[in-house]
C-alpha atoms as a PDB file:
ATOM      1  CA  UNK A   1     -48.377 -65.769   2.308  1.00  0.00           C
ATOM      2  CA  UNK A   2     -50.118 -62.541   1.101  1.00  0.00           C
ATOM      3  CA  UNK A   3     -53.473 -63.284   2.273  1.00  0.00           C
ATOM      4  CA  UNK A   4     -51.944 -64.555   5.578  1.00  0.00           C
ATOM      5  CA  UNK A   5     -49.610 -61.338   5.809  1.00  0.00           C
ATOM      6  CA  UNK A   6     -53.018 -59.404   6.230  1.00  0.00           C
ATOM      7  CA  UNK A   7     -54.129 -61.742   8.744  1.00  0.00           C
ATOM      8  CA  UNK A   8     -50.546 -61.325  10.528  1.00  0.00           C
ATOM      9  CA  UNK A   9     -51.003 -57.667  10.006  1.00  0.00           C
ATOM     10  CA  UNK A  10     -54.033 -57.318  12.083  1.00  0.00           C
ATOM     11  CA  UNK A  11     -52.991 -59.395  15.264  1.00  0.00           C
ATOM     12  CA  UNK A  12     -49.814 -58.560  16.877  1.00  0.00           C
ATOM     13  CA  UNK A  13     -50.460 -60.630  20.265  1.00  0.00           C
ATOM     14  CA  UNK A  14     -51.017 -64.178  19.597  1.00  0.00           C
ATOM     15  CA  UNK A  15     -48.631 -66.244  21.428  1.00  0.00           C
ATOM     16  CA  UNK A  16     -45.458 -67.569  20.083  1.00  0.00           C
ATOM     17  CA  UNK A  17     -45.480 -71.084  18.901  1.00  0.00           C
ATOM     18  CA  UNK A  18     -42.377 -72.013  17.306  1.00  0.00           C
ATOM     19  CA  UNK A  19     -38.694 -71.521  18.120  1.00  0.00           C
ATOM     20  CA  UNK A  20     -37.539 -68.426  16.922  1.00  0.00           C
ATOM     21  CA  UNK A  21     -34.238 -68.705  14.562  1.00  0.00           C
ATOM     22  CA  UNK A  22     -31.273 -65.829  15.776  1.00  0.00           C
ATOM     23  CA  UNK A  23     -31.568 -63.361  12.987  1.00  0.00           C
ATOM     24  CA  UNK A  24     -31.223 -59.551  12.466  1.00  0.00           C
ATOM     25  CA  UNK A  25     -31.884 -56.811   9.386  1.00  0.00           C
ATOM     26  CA  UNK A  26     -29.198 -54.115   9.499  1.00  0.00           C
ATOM     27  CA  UNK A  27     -29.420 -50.841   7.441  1.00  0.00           C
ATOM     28  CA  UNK A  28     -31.140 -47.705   7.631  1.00  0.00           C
ATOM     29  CA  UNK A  29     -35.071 -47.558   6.883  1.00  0.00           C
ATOM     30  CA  UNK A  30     -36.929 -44.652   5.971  1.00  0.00           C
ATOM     31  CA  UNK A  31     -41.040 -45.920   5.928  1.00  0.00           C
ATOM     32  CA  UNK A  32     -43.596 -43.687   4.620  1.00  0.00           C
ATOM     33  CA  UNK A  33     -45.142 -40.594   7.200  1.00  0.00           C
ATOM     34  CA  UNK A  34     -47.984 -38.432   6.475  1.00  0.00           C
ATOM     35  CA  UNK A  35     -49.482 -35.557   8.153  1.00  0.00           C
ATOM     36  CA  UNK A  36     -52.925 -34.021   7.866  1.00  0.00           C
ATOM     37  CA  UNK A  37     -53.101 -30.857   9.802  1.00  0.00           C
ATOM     38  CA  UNK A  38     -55.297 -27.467  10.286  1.00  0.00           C
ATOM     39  CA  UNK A  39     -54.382 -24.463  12.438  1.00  0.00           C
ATOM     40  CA  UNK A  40     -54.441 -25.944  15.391  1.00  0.00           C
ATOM     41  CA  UNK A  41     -54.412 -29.730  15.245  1.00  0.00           C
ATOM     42  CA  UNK A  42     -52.094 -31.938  13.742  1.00  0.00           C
ATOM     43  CA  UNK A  43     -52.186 -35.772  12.906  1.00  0.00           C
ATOM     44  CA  UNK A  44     -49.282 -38.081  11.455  1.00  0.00           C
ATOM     45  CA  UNK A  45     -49.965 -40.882   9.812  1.00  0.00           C
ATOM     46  CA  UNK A  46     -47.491 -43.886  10.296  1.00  0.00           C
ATOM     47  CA  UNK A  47     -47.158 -47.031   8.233  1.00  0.00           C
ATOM     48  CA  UNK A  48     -45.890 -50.208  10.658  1.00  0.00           C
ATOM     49  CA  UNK A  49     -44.992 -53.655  10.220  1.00  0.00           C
ATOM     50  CA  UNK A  50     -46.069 -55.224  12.825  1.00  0.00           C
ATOM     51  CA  UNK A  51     -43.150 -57.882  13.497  1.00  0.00           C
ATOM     52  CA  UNK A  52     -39.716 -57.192  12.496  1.00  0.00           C
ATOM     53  CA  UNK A  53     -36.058 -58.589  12.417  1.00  0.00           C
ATOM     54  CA  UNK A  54     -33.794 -56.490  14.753  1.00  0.00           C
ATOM     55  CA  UNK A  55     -30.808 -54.215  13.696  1.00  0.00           C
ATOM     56  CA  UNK A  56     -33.039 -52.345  11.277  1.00  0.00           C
ATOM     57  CA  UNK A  57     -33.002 -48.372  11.969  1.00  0.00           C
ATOM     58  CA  UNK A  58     -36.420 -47.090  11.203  1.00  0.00           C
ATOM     59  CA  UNK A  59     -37.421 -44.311  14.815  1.00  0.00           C
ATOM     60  CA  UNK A  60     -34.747 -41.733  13.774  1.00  0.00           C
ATOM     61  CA  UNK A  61     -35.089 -38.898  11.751  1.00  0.00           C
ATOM     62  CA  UNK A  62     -38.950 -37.979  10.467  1.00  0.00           C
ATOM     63  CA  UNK A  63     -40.646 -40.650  12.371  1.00  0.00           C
ATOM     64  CA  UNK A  64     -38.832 -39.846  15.538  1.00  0.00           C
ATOM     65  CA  UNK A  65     -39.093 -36.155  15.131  1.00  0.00           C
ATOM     66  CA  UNK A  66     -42.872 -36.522  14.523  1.00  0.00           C
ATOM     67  CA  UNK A  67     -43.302 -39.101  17.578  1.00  0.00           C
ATOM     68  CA  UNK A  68     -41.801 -36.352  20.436  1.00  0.00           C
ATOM     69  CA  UNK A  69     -43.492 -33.497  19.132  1.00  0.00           C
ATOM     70  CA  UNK A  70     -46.748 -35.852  19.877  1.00  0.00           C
ATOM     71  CA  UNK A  71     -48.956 -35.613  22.496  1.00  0.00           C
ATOM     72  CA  UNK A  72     -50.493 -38.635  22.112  1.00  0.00           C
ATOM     73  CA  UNK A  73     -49.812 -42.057  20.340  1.00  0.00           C
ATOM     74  CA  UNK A  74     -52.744 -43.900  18.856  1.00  0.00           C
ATOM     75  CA  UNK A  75     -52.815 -47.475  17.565  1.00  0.00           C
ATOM     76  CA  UNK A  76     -54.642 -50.472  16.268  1.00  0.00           C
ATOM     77  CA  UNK A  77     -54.481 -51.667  19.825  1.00  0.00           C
ATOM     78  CA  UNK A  78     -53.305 -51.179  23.318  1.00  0.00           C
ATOM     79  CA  UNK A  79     -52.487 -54.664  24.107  1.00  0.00           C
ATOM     80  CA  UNK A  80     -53.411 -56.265  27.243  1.00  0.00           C
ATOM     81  CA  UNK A  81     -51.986 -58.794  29.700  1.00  0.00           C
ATOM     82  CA  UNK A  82     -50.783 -61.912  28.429  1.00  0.00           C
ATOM     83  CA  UNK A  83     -53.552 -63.252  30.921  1.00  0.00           C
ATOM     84  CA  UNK A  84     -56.267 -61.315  29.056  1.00  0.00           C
ATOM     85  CA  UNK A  85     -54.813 -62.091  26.001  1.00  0.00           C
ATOM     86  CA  UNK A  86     -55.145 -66.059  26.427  1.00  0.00           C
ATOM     87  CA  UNK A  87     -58.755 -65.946  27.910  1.00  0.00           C
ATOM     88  CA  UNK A  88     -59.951 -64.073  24.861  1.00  0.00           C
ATOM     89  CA  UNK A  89     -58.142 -66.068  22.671  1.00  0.00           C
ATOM     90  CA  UNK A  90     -59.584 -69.257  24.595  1.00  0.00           C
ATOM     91  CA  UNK A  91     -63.462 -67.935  24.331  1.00  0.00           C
ATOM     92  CA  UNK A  92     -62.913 -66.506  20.777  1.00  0.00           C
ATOM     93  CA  UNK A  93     -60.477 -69.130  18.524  1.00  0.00           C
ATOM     94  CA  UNK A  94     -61.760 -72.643  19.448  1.00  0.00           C
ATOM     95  CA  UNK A  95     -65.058 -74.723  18.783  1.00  0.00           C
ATOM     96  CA  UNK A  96     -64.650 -77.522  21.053  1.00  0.00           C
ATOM     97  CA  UNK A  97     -67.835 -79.091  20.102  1.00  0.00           C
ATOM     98  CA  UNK A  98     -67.730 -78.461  15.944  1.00  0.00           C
ATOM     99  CA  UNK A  99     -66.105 -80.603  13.180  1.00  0.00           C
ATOM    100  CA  UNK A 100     -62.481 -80.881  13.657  1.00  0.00           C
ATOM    101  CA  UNK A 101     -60.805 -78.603  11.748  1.00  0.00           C
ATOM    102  CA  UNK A 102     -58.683 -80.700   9.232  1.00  0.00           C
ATOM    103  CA  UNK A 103     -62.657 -82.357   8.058  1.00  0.00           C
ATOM    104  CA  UNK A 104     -63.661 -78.977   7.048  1.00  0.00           C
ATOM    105  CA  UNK A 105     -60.594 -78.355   4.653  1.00  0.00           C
ATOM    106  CA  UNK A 106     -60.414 -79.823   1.275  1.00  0.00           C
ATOM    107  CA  UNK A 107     -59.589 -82.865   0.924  1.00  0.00           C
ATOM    108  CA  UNK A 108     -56.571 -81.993  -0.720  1.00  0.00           C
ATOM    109  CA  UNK A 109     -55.194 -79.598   1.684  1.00  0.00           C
ATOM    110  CA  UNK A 110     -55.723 -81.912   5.030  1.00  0.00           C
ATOM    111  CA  UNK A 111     -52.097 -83.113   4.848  1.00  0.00           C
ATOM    112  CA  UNK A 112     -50.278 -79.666   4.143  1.00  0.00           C
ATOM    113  CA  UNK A 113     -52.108 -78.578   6.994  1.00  0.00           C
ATOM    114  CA  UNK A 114     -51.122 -81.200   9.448  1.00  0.00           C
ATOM    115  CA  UNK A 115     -47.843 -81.206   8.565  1.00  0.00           C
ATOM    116  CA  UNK A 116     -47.354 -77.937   8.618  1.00  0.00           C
ATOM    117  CA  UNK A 117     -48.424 -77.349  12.442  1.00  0.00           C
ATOM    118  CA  UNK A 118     -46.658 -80.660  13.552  1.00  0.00           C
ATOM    119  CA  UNK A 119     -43.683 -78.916  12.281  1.00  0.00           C
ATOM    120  CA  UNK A 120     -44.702 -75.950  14.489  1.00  0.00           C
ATOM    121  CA  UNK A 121     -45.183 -78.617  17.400  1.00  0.00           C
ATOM    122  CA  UNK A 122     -48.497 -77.357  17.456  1.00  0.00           C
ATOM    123  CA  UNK A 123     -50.512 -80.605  18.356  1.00  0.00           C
ATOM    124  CA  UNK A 124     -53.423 -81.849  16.252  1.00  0.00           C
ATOM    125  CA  UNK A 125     -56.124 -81.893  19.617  1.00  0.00           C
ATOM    126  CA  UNK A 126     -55.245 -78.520  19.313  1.00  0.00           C
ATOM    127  CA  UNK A 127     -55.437 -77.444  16.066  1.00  0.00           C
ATOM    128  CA  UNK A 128     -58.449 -79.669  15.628  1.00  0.00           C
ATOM    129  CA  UNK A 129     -60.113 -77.508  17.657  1.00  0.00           C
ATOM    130  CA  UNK A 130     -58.937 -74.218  16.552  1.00  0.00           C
ATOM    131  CA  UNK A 131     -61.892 -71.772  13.957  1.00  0.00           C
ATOM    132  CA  UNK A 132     -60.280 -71.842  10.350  1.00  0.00           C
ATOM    133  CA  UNK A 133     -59.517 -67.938  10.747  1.00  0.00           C
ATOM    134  CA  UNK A 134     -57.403 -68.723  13.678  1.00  0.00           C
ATOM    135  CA  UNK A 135     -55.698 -72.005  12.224  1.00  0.00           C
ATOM    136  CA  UNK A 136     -54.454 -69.372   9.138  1.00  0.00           C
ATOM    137  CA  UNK A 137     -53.110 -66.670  11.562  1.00  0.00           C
ATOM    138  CA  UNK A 138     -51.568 -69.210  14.018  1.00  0.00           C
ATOM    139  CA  UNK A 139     -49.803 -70.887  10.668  1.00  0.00           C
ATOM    140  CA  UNK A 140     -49.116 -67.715   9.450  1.00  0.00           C
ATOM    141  CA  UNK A 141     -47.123 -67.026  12.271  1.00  0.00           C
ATOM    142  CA  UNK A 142     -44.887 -70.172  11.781  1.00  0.00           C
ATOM    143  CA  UNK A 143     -43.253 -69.826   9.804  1.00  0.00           C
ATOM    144  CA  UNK A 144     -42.038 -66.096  10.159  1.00  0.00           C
ATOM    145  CA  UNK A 145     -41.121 -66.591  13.446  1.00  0.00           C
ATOM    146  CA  UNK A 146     -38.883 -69.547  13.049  1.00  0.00           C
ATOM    147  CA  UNK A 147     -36.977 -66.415   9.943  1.00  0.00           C
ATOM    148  CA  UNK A 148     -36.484 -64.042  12.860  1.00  0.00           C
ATOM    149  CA  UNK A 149     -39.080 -61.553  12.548  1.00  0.00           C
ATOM    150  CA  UNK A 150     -40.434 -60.765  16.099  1.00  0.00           C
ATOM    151  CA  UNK A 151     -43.235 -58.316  17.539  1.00  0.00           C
ATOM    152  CA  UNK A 152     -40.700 -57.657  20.205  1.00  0.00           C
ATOM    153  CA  UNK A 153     -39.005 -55.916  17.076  1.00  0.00           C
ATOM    154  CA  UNK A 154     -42.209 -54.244  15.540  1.00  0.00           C
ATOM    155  CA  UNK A 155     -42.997 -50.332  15.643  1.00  0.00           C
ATOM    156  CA  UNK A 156     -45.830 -50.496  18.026  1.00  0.00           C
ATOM    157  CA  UNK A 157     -43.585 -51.816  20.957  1.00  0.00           C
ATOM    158  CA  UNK A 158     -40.880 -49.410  20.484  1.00  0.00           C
ATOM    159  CA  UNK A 159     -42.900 -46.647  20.090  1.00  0.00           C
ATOM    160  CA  UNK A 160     -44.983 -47.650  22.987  1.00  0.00           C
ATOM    161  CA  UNK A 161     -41.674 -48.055  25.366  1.00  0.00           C
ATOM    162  CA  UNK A 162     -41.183 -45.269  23.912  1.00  0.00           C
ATOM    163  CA  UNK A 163     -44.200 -43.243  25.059  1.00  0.00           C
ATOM    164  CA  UNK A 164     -44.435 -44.834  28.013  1.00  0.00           C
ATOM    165  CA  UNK A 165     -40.997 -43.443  29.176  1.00  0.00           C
ATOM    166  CA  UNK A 166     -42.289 -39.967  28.133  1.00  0.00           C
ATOM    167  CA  UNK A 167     -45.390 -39.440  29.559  1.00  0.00           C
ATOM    168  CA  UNK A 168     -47.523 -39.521  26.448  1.00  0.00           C
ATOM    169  CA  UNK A 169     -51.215 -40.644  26.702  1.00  0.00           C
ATOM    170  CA  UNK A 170     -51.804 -43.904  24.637  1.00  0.00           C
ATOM    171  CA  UNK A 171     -55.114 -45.018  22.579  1.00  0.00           C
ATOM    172  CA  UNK A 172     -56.181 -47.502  20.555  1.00  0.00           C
ATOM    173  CA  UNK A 173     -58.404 -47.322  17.737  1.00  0.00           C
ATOM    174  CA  UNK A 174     -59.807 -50.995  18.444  1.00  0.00           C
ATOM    175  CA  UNK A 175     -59.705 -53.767  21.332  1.00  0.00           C
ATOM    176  CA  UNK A 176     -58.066 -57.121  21.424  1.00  0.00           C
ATOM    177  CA  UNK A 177     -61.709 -58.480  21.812  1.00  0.00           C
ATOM    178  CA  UNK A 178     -62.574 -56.508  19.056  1.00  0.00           C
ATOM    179  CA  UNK A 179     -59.608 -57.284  16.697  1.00  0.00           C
ATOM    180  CA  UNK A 180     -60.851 -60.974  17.053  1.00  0.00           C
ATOM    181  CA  UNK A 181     -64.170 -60.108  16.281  1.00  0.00           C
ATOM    182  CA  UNK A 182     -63.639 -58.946  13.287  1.00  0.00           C
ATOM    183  CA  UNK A 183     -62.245 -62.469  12.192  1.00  0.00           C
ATOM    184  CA  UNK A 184     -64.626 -64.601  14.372  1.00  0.00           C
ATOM    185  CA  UNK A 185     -67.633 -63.139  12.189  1.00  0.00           C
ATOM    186  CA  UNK A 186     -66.492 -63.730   8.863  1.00  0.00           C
ATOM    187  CA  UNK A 187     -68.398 -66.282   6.543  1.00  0.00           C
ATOM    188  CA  UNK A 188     -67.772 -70.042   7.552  1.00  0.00           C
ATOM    189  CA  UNK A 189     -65.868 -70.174   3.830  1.00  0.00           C
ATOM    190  CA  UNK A 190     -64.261 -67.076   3.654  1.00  0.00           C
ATOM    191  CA  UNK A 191     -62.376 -68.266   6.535  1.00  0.00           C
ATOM    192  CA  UNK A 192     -62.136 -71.700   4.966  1.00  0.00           C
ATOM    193  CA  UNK A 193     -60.422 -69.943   2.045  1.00  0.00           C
ATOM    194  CA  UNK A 194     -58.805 -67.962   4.328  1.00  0.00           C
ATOM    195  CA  UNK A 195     -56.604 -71.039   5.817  1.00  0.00           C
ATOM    196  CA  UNK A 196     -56.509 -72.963   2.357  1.00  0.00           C
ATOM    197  CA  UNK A 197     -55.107 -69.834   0.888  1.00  0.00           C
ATOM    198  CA  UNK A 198     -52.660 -69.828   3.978  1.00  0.00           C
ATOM    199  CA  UNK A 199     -51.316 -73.666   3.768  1.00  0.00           C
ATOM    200  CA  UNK A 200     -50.436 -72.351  -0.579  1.00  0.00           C
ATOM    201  CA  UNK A 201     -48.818 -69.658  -0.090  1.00  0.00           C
ATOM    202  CA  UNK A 202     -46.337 -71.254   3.177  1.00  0.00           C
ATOM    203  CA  UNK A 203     -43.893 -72.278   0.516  1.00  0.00           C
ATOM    204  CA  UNK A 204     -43.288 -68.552  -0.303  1.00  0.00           C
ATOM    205  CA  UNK A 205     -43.088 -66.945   3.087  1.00  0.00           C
ATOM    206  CA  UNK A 206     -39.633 -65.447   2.680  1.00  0.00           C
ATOM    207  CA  UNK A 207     -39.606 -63.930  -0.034  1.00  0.00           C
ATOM    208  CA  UNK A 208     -43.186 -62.369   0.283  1.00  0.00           C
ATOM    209  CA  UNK A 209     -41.817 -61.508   3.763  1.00  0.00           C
ATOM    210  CA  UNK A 210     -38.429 -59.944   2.442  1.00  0.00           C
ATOM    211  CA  UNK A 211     -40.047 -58.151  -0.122  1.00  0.00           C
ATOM    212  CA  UNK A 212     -43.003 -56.473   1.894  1.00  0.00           C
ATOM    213  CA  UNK A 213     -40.123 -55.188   4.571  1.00  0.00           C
ATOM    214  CA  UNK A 214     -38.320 -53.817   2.063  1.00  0.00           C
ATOM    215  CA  UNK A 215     -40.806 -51.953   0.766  1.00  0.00           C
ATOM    216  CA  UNK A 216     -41.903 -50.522   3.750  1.00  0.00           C
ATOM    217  CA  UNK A 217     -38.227 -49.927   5.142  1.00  0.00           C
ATOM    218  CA  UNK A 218     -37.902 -47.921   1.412  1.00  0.00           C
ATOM    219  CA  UNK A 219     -41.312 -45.850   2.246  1.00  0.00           C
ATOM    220  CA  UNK A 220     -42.495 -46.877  -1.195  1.00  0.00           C
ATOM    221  CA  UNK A 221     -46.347 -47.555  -0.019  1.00  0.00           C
ATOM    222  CA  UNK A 222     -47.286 -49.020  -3.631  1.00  0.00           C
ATOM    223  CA  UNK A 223     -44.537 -52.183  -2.477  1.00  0.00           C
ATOM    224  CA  UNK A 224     -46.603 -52.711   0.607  1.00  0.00           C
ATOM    225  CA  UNK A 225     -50.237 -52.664  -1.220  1.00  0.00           C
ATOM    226  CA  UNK A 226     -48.776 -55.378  -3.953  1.00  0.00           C
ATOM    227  CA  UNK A 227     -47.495 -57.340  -1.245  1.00  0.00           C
ATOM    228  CA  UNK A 228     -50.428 -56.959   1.007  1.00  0.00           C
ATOM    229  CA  UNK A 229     -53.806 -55.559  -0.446  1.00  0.00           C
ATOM    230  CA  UNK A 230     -53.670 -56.528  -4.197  1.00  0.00           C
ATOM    231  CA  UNK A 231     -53.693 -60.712  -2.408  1.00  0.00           C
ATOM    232  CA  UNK A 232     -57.362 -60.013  -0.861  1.00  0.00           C
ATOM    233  CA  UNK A 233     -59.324 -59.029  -4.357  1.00  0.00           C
ATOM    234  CA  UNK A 234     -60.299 -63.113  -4.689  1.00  0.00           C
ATOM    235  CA  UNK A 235     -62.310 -62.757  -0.946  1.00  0.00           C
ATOM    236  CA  UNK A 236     -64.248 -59.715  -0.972  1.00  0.00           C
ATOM    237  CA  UNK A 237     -65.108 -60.993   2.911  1.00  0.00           C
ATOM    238  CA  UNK A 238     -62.289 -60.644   3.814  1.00  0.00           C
ATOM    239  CA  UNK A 239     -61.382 -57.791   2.231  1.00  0.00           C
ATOM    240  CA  UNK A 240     -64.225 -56.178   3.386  1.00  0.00           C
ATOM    241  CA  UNK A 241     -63.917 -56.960   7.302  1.00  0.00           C
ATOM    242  CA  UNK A 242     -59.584 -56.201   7.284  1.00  0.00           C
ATOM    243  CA  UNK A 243     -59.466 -53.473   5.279  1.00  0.00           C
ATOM    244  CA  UNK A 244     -62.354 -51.456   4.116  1.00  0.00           C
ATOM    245  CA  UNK A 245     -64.597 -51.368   6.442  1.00  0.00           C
ATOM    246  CA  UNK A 246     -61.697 -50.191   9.135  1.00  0.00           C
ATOM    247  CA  UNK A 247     -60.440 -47.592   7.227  1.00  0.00           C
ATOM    248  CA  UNK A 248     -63.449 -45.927   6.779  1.00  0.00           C
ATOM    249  CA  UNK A 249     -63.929 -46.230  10.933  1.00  0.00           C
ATOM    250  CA  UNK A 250     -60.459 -44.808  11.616  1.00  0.00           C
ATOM    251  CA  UNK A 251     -60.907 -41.879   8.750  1.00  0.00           C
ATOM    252  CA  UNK A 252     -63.973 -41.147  10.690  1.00  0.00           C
ATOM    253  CA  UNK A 253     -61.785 -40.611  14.002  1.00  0.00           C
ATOM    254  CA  UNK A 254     -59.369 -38.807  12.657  1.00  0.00           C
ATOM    255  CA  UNK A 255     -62.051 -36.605  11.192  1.00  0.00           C
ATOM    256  CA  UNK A 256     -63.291 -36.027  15.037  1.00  0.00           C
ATOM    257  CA  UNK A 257     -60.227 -35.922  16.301  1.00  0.00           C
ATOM    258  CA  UNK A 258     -59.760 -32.718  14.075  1.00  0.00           C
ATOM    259  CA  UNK A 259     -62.174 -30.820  15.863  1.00  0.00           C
ATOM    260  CA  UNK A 260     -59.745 -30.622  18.977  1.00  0.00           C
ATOM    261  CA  UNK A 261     -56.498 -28.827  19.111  1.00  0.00           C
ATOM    262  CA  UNK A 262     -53.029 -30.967  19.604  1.00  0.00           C
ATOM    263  CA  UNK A 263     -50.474 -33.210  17.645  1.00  0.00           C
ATOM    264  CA  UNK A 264     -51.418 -36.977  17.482  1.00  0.00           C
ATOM    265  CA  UNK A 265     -49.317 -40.042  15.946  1.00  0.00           C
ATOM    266  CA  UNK A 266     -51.366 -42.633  14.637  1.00  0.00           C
ATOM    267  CA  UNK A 267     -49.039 -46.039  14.113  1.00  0.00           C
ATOM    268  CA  UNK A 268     -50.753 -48.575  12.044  1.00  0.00           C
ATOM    269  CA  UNK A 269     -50.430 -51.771   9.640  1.00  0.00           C
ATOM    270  CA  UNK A 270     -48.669 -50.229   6.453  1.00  0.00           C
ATOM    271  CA  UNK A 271     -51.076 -52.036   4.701  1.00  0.00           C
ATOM    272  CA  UNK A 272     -53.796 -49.498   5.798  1.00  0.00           C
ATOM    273  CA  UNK A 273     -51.939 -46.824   4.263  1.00  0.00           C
ATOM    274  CA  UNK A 274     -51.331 -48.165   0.909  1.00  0.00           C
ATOM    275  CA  UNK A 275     -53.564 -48.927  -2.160  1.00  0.00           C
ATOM    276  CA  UNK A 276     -56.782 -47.647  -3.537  1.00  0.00           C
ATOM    277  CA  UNK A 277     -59.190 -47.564  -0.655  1.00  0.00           C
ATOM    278  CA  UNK A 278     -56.647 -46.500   2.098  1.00  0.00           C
ATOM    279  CA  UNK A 279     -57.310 -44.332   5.134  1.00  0.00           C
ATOM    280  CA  UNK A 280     -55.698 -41.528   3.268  1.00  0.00           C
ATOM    281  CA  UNK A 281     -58.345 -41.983   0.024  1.00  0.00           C
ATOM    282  CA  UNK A 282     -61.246 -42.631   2.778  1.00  0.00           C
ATOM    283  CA  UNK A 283     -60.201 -39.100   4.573  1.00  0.00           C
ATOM    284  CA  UNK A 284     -62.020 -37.169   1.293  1.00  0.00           C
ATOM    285  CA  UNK A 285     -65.066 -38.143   2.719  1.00  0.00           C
ATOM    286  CA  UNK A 286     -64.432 -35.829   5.159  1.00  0.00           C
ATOM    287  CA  UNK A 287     -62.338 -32.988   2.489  1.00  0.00           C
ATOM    288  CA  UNK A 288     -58.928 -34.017   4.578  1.00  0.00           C
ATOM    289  CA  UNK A 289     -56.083 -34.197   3.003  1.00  0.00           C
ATOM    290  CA  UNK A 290     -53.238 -36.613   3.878  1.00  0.00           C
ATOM    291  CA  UNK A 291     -49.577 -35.194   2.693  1.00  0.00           C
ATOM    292  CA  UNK A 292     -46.432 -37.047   2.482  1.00  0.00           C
ATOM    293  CA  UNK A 293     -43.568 -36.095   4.952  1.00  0.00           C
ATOM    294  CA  UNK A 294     -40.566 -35.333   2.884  1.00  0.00           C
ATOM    295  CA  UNK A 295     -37.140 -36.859   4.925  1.00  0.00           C
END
């Protein structure tokens, strides 16, 4: 599922679809932090994973002693209403009057497919109807919900709580609307790919899953860019429109938001911060310098 963990990495809010299984991570996580700082502004950089099991301790330590000395928390997102959420989701993801979507995939992947979201009781006048980018997220989802993981569980909720409680101003970086976008406009067969590549990989969920956690819950960023990045070097598109292309927009803020005093904490998809190309490499543009938080 390493293409589809991207796609799962970039939309937290979709709604739930199958049963989640009871399951929780225990232990003690320590994920990668950076800071980039002048004399009078500072900016940490924070790696997340968007859904998680519970019982893993990650907002201690570091993370939590960069997060309160933070005026404000930025992320990919400030997620709306679940209202919002669905009529976005109901303008963006379907094509009501296209092919159905199992014609459009090759002939040899039609059955994976539709067995795969029966077992999801997702139902095939639904699915038929769904844009191939949203098909892959939605199955990507599957499968990782029914193992436990949960956005309830992810970084960006607790840390927004979290926030929330203390008076902290929140941004995001991007909008819902946007975030869908950026899917919505790639190629016709990049997102083609994009599902086929899904519907492989669905066999192999858990252990890509396990393995890209525990990377990220051992702050060892060159785990999380195997797991994640090195999957998207066979679609370009894709590559392009997830990664690349938003890096370079959020080095550019932080590179603004250095002109103006204050401590930020920027909380986004590990993935981001990991591999050639990161946010980190893209902040040279701009002769910042990202540094690794020692804990």
């Amino acid at each position: 599922m390493k293409i589809a963990a991207t796609a799962l990495a970039l939309l937290l809010a979709l709604p739930a679809c199958a049963q989640q299984a009871p399951a929780s991570a225990k232990g003690d996580a320590d994920p990668a932090l950076w800071v980039v700082k002048d004399r009078d502004t500072t900016i940490y950089l924070f790696g997340t994973i968007h859904v998680l099991k519970p019982g893993l301790s990650w907002f201690d330590e570091a993370v939590k002693t960069a997060f309160d000395r933070s005026q404000t928390l930025v992320l990919e997102m400030v997620e709306p209403d679940a209202a919002t959420q669905q009529k976005v989701v109901a303008a963006t993801a379907f094509n009501p009057g296209g092919t159905p979507l199992t014609a459009q995939l090759s002939p040899n992947y039609r059955a994976a497919f539709a067995r795969a979201m029966d077992e999801g009781h997702v139902p095939a006048e639904a699915y038929n109807l769904m844009r191939p980018w949203f098909a892959a997220v939605t199955l990507s989802l599957l499968p990782v919900q029914k193992l436990g993981y949960d956005p309830a569980n992810g970084p960006e909720k607790v840390l927004t709580a979290a926030a929330k409680k203390s008076g902290k101003k929140i941004v995001g970086l991007e909008t819902f609307e946007g975030q869908l976008h950026i899917f919505d406009t790639l190629p016709q067969p990049a997102q083609v790919q994009l599902l086929e590549s899904t519907i492989d990989e669905l066999p192999k969920v858990d252990a890509t899953f396990r393995a890209l956690v525990d990377a990220w819950a051992a702050g060892k960023p060159e785990g999380v860019a195997k797991e994640m990045n090195d999957s998207l070097k066979d679609s370009p598109e894709v590559t392009k429109a997830l990664l690349t292309d938003r890096n370079k927009r959020w080095a550019a803020w932080i590179a603004e938001r250095m002109k103006r005093p204050g401590t930020v904490f920027i909380a986004v998809g590990a993935g981001h911060l990991a591999g050639t190309g990161s946010v980190q490499d893209q902040l040279g543009a701009y002769r910042l310098k990202a540094v690794r938080v020692k804990y």
